[in-house]
Protein backbone atom coordinates (compact mmCIF):
# COMPACT_ATOMS: atom_id res chain seq x y z
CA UNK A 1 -4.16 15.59 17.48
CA UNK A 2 -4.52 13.14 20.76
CA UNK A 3 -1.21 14.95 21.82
CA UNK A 4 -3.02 18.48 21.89
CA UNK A 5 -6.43 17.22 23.37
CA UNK A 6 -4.81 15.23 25.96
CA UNK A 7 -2.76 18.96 26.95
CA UNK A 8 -5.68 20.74 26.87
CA UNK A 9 -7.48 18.03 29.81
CA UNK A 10 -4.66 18.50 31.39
CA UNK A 11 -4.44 22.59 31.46
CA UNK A 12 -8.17 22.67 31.97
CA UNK A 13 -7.76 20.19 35.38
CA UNK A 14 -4.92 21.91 36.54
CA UNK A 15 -6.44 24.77 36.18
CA UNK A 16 -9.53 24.00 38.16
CA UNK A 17 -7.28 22.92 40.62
CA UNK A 18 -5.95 25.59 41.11
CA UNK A 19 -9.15 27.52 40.68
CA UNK A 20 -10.93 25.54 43.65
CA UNK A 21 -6.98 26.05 45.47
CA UNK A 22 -7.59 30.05 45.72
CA UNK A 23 -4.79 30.47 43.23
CA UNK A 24 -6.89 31.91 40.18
CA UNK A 25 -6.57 35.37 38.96
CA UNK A 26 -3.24 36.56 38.85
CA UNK A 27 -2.16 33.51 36.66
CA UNK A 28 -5.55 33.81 34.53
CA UNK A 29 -3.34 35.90 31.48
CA UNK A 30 -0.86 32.40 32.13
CA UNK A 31 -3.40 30.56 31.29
CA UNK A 32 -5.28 32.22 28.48
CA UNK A 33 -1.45 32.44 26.73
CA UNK A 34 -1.17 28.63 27.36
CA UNK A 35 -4.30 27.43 25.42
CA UNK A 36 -3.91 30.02 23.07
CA UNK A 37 -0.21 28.36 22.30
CA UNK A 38 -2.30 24.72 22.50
CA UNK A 39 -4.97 25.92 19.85
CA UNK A 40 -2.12 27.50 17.23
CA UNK A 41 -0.62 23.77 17.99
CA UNK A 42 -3.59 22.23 16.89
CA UNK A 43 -4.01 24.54 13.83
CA UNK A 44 -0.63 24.16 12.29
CA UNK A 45 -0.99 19.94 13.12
CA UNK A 46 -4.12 20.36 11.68
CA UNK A 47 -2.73 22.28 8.60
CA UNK A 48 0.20 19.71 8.18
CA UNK A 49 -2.31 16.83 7.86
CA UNK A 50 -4.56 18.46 5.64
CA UNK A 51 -1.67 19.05 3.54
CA UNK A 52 -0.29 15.33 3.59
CA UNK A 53 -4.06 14.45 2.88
CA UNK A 54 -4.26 16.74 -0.58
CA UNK A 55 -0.14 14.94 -1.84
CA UNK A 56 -1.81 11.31 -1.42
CA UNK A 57 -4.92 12.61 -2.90
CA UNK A 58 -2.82 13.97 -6.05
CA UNK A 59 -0.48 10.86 -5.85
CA UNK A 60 -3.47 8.62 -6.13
CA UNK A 61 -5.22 10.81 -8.74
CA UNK A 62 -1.85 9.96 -10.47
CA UNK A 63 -1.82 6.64 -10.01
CA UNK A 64 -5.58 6.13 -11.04
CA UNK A 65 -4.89 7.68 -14.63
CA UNK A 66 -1.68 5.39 -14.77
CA UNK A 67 -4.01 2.69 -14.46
CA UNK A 68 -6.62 3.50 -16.80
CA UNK A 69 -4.01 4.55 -19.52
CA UNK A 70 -2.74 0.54 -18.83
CA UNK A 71 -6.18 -0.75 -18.94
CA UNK A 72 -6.90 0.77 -22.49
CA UNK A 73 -3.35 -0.46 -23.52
CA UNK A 74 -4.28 -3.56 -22.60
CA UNK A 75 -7.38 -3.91 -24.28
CA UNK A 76 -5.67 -2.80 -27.27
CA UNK A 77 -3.11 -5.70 -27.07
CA UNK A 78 -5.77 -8.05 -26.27
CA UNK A 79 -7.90 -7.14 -29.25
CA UNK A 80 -5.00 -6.99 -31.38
CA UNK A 81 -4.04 -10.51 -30.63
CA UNK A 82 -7.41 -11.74 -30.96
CA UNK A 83 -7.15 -10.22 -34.64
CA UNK A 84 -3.96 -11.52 -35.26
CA UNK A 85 -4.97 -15.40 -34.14
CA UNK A 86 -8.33 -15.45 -36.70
């Protein structure tokens, strides 16, 4: 995402260089095209991130009733040895 803001400083300087150069107008359509192509960018890095975000989320979810599943097994055991020893 640093990537796309870091184009879009650069398109907006260069195009107020241009701008204060005279050499607006004509190219203004250019320009329009080329943050519109900078903002679809962003969405689809945006989209891809989101999506990583929701698999760790699910792999973790995973992992978290792995965990409790061991802890009650555990307990068991523990309880069950603690019956076994008196």
């Amino acid at each position: 995402m640093q990537e796309n803001e870091e184009l879009r400083s650069r398109l907006y300087d260069t195009h107020n260089t241009l701008a204060a150069a005279g050499g607006e107008g004509a190219s203004e359509e250019h320009w329009r095209e080329l943050a519109m192509s900078i903002a679809k960018s962003a969405d689809e890095e945006k989209a891809q991130i989101l999506e990583a975000l929701g698999t760790m989320r699910e792999e973790l979810d995973g992992a978290e009733r792995q965990v409790v599943e061991r802890s009650g097994s555990i307990k068991t055991m523990k309880e069950q040895a603690e019956a076994e020893t008196l």
